[in-house]
N, C-alpha and C. Protein backbone atom coordinates (compact mmCIF):
# COMPACT_ATOMS: atom_id res chain seq x y z
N UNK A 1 90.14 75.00 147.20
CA UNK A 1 91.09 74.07 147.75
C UNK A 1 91.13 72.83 146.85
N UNK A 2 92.08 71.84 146.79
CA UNK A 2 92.32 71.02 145.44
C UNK A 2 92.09 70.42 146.48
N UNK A 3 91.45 69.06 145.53
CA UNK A 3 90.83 67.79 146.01
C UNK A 3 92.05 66.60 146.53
N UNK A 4 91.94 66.28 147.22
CA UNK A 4 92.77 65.08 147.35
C UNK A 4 92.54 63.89 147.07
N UNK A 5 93.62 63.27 146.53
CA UNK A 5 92.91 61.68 146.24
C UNK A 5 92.99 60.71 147.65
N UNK A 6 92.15 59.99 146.70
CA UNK A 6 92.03 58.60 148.43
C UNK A 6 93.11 57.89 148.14
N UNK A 7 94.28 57.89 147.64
CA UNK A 7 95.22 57.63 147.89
C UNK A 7 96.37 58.21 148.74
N UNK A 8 96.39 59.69 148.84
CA UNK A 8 96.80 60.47 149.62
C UNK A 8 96.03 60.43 151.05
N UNK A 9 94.76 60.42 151.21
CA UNK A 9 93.88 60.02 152.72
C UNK A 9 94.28 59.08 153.07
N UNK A 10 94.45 57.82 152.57
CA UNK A 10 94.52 56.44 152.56
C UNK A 10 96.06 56.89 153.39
N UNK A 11 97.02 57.08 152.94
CA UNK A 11 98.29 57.29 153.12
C UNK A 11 98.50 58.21 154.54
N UNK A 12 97.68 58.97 154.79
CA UNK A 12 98.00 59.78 155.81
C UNK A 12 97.54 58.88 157.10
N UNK A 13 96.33 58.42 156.81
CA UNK A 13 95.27 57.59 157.92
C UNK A 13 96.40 56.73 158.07
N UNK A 14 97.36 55.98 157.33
CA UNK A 14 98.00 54.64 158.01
C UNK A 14 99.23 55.50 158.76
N UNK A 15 99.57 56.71 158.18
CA UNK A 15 100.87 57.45 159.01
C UNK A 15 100.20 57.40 160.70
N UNK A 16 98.85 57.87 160.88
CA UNK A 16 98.89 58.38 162.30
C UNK A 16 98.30 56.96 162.85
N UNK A 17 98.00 55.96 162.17
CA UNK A 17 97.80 54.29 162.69
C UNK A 17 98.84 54.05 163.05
N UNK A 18 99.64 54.03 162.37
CA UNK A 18 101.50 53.33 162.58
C UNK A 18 101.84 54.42 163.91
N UNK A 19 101.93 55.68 163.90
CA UNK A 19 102.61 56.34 164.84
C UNK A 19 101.79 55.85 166.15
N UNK A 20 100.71 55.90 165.93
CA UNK A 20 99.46 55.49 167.39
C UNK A 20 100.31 53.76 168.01
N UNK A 21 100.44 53.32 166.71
CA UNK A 21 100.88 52.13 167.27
C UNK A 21 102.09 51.94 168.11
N UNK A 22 103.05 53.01 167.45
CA UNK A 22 104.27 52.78 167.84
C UNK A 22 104.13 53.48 169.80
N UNK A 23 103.13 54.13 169.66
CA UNK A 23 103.24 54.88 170.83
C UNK A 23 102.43 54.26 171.89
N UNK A 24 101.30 52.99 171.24
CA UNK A 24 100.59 52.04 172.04
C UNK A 24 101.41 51.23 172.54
N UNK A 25 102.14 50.90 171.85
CA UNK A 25 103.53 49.66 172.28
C UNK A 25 104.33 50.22 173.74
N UNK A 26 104.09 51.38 173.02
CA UNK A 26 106.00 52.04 174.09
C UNK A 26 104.91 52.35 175.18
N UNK A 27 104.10 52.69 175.24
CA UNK A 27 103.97 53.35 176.39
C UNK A 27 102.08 52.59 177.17
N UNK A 28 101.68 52.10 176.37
CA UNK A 28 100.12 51.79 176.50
C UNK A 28 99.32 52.65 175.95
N UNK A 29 97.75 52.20 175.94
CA UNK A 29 96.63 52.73 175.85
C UNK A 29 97.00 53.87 177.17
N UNK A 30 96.48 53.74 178.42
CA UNK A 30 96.16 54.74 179.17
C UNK A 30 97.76 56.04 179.19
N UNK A 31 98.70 55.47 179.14
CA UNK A 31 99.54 56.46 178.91
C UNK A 31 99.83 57.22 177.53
N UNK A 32 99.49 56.75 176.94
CA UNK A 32 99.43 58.00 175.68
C UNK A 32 98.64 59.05 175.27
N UNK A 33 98.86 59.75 175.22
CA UNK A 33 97.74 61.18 174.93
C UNK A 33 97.84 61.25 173.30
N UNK A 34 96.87 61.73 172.65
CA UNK A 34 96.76 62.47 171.83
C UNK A 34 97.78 63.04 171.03
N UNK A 35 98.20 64.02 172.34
CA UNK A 35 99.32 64.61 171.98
C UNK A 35 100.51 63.97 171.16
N UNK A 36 100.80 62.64 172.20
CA UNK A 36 102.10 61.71 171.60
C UNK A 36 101.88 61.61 170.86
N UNK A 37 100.75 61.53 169.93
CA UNK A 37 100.38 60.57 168.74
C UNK A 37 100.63 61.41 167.82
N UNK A 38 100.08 62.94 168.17
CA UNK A 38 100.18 63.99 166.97
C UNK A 38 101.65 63.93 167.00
N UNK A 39 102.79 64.44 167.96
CA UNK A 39 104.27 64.38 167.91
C UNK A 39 104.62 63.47 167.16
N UNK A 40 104.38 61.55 167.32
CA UNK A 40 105.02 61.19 166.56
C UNK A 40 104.61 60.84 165.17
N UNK A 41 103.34 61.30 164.51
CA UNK A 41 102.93 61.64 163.34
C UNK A 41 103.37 62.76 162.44
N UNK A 42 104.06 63.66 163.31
CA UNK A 42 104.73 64.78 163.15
C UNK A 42 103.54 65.77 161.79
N UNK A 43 102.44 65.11 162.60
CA UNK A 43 101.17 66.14 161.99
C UNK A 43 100.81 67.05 163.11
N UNK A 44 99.85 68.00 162.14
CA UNK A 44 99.31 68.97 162.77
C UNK A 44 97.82 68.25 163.83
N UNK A 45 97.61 68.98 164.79
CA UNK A 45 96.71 68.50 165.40
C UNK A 45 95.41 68.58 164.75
N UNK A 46 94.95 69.57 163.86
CA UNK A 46 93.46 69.33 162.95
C UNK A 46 94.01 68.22 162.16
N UNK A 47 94.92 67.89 161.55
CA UNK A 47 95.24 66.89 160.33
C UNK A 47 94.90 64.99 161.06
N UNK A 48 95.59 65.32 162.65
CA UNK A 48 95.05 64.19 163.68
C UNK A 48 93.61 63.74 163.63
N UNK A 49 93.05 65.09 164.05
CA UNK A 49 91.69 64.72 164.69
C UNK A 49 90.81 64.64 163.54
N UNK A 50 91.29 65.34 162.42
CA UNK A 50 90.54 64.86 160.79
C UNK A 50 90.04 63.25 160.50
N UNK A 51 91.15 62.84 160.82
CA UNK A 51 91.05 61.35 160.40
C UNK A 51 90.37 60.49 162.17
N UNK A 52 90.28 61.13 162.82
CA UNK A 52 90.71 60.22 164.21
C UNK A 52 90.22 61.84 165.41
N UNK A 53 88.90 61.41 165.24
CA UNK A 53 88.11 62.32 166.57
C UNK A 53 88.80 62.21 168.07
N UNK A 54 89.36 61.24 168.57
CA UNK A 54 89.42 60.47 169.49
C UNK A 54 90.10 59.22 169.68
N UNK A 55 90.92 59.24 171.20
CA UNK A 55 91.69 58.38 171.03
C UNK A 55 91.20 56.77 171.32
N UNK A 56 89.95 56.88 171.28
CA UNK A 56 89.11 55.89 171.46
C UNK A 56 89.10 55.37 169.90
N UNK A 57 88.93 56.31 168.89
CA UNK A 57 88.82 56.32 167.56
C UNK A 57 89.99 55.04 167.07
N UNK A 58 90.84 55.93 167.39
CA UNK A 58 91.95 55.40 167.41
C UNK A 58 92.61 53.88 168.07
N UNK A 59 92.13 53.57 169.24
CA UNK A 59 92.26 52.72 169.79
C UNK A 59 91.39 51.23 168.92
N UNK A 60 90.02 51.62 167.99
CA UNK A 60 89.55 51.03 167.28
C UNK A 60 90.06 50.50 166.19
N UNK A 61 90.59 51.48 165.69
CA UNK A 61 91.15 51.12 164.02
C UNK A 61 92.18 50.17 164.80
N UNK A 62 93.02 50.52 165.72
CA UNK A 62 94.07 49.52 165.95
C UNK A 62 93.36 48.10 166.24
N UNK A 63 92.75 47.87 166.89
CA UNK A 63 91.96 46.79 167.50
C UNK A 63 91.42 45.75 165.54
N UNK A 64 90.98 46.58 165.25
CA UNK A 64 90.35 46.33 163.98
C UNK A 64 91.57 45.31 163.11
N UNK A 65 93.00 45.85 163.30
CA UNK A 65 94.15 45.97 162.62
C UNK A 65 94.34 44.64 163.51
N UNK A 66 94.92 44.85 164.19
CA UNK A 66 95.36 43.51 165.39
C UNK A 66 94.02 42.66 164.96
N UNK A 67 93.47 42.27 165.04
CA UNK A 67 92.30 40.95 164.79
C UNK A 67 91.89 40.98 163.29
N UNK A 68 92.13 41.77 162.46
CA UNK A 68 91.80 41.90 161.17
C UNK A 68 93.00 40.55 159.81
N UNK A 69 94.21 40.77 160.75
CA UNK A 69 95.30 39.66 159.89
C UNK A 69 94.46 38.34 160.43
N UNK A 70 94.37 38.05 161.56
CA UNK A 70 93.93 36.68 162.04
C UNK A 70 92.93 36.07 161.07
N UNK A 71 92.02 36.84 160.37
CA UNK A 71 90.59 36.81 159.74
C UNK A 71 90.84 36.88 158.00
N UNK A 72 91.87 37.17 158.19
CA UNK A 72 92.13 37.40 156.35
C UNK A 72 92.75 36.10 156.20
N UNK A 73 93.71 35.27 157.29
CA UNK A 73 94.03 34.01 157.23
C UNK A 73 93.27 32.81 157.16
N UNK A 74 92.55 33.03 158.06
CA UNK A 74 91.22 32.15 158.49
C UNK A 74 90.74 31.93 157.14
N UNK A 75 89.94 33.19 156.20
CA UNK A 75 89.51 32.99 155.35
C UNK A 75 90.08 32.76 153.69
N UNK A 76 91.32 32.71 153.78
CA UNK A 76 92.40 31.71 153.24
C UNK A 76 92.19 30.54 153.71
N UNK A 77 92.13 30.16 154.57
CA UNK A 77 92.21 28.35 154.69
C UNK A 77 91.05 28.28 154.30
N UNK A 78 89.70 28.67 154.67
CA UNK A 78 88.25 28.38 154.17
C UNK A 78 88.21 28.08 152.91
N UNK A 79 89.22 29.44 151.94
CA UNK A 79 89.04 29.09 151.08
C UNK A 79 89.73 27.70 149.62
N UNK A 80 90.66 27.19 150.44
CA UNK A 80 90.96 26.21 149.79
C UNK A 80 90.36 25.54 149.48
N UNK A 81 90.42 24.95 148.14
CA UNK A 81 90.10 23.51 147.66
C UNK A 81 90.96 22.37 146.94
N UNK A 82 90.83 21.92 147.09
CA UNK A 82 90.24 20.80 147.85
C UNK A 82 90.37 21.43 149.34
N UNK A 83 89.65 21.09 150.70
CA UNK A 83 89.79 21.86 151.90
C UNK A 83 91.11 21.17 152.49
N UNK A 84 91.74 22.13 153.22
CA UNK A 84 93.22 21.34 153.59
C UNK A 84 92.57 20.54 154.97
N UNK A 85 93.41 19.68 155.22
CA UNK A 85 93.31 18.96 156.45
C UNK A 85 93.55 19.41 157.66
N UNK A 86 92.51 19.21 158.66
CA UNK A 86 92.44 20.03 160.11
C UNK A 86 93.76 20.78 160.52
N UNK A 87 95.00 19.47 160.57
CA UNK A 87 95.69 19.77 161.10
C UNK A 87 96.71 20.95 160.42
N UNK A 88 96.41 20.69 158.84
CA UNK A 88 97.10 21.90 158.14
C UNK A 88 96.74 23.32 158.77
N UNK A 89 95.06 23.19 158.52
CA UNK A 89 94.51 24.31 158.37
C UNK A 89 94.89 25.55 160.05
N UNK A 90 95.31 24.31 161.18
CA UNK A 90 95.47 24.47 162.28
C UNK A 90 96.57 25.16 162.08
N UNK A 91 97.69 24.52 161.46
CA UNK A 91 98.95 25.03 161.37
C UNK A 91 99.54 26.43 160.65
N UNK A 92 98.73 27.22 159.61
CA UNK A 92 98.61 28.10 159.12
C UNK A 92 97.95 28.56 160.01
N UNK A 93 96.80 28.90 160.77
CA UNK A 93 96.83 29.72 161.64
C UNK A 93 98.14 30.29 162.82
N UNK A 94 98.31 29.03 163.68
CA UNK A 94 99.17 29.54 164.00
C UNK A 94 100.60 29.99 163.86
N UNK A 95 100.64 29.59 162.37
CA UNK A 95 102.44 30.08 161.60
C UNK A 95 101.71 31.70 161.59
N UNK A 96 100.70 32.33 161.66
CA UNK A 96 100.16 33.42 161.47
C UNK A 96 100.20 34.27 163.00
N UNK A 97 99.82 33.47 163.99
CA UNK A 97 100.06 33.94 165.33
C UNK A 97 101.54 34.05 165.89
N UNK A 98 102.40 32.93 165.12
CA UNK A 98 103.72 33.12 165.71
C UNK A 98 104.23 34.19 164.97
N UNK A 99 103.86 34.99 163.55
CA UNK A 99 104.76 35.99 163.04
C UNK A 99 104.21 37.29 164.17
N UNK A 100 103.82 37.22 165.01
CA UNK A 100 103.10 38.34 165.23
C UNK A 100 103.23 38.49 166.74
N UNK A 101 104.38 37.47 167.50
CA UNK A 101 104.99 37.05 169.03
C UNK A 101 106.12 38.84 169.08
N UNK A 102 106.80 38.95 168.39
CA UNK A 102 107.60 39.98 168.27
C UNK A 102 107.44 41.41 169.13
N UNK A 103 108.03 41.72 169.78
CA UNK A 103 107.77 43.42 169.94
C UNK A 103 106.87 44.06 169.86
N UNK A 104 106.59 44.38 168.34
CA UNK A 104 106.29 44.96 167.59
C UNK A 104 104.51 44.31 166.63
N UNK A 105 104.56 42.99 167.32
CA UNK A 105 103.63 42.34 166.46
C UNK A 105 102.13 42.78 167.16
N UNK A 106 101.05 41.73 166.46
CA UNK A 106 99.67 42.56 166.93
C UNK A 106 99.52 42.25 168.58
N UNK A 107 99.75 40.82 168.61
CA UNK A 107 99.40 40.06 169.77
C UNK A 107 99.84 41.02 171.25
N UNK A 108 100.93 42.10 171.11
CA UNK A 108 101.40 43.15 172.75
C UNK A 108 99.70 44.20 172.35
N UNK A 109 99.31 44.58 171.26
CA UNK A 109 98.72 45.10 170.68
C UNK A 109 97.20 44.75 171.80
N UNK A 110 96.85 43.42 171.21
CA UNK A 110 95.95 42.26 171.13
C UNK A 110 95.44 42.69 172.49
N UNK A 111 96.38 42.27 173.61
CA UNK A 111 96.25 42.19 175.26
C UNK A 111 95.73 43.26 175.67
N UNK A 112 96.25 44.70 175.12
CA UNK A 112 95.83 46.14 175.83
C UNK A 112 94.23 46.14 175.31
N UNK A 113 94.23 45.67 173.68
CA UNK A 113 92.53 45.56 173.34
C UNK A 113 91.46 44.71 174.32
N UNK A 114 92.37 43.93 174.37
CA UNK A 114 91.49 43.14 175.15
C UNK A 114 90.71 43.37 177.23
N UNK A 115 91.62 44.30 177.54
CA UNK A 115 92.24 44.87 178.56
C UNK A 115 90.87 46.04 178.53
N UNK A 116 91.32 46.83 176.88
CA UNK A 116 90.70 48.26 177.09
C UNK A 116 89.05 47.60 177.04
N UNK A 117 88.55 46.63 176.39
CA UNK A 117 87.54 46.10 176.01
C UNK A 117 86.43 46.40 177.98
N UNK A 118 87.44 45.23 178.28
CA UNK A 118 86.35 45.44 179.98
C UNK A 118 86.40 46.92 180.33
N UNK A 119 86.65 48.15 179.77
CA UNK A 119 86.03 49.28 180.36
C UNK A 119 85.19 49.78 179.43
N UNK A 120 85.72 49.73 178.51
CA UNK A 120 84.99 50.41 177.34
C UNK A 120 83.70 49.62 176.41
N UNK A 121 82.59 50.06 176.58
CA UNK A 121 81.13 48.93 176.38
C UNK A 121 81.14 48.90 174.38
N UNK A 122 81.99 49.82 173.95
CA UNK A 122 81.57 49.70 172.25
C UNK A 122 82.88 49.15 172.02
N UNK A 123 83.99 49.39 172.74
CA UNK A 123 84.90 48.07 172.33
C UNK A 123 84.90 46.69 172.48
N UNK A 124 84.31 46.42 173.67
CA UNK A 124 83.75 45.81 174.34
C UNK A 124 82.73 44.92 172.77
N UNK A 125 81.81 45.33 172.68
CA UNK A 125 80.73 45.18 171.09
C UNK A 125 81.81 44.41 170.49
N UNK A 126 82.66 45.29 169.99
CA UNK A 126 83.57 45.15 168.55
C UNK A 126 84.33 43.87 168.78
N UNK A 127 84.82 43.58 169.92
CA UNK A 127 85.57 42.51 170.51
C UNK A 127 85.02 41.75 170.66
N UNK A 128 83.67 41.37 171.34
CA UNK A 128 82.76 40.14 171.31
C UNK A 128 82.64 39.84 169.85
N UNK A 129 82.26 40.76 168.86
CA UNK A 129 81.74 40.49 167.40
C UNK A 129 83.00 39.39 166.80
N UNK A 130 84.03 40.18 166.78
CA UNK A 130 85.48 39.71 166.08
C UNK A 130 85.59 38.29 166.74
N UNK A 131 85.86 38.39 167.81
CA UNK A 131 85.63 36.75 168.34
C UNK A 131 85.04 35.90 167.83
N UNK A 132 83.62 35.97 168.09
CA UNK A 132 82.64 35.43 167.37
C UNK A 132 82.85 35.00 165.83
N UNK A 133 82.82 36.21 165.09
CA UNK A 133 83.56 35.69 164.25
C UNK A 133 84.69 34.77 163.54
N UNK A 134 85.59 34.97 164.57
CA UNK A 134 86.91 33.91 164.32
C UNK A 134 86.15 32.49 164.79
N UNK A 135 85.66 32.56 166.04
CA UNK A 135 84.97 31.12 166.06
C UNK A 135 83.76 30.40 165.10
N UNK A 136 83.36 31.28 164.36
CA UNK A 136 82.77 30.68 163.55
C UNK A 136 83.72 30.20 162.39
N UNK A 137 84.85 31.00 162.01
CA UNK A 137 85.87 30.61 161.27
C UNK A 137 86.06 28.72 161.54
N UNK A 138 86.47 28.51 162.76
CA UNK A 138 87.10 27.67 163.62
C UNK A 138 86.06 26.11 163.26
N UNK A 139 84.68 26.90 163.36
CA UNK A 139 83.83 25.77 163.21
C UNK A 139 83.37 25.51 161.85
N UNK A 140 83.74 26.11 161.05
CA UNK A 140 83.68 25.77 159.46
C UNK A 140 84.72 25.15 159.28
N UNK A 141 85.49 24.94 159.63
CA UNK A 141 86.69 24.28 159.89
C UNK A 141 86.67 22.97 160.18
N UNK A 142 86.27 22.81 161.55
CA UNK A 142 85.76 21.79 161.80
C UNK A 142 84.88 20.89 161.26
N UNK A 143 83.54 21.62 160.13
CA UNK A 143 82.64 20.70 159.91
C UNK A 143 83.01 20.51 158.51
N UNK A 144 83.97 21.17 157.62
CA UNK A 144 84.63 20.79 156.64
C UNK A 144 85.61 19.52 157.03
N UNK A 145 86.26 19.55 157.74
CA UNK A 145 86.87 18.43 157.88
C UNK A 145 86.18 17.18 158.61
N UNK A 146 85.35 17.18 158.97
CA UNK A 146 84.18 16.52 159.29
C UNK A 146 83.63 15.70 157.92
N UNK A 147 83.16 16.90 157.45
CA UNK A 147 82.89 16.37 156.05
C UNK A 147 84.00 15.31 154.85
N UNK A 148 84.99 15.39 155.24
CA UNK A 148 85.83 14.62 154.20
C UNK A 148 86.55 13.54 155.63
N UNK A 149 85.07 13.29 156.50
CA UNK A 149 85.89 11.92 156.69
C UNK A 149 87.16 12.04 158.14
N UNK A 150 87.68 13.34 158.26
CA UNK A 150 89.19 13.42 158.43
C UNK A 150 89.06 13.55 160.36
N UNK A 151 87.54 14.07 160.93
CA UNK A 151 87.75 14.19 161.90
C UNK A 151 85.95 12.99 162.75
């Protein structure tokens, strides 16, 4: 059997992310099966469960995805220098939360994670962690601008 590149894996894994998503939106976490997901991936069901054991699996990478932009921003403002000013740094966050109010954005996403979190004890983990994380974002933030005086 010929090898595939991780560019081709790479490529398939975001097909059945995007379709999962589209089908998390329309319908929720508890109403979607599997099934929907394979239909609107318009993959085979081993090619599904290859990448994605479970729709728990699945429900992760999304979760990961939805809180993962917030954190790539965050650490954009960290990384400026000279450090921007509180209120900048405030404001790029949320020019980052408002692209993401839409339909389609993470934040309809965000709520069901947050939702699926109180049943589920390892999402539950993953969701306390990510938090945590962003608030530590929040407070480097703070003691940078602390530091220059500004707060």
């Amino acid at each position: 059997m010929p090898r595939v590149s991780p560019e081709h894996l790479a490529a398939r894994r975001r097909q059945i992310v995007d379709a999962a998503r589209r089908c998390f939106l329309r319908e929720g976490f508890h109403r979607t099966t599997m099934q929907d997901v394979i239909a609107e991936a318009g993959l085979s069901v081993g090619a599904v469960y290859r990448y994605f054991p479970s729709k728990a699996d699945l429900i992760n990478a999304i979760a990961e995805e939805a809180i993962g932009g917030a954190e790539v921003v965050l650490d954009e403002v960290l990384r400026q220098e000279p450090p921007l000013p509180l209120v900048e740094a405030l404001d790029r966050a949320l020019a980052y939360v408002e692209t993401q109010l839409g339909d389609d954005g993470v934040l309809r996403i965000a709520i069901q994670v947050w939702s699926e979190a109180q049943r589920d004890p390892v999402l539950a983990g993953f969701v306390a962690g990510k938090y945590d994380d962003m608030r530590r974002h929040f407070e480097a933030l703070a003691r940078r601008a602390q530091g220059t005086g500004e707060v």
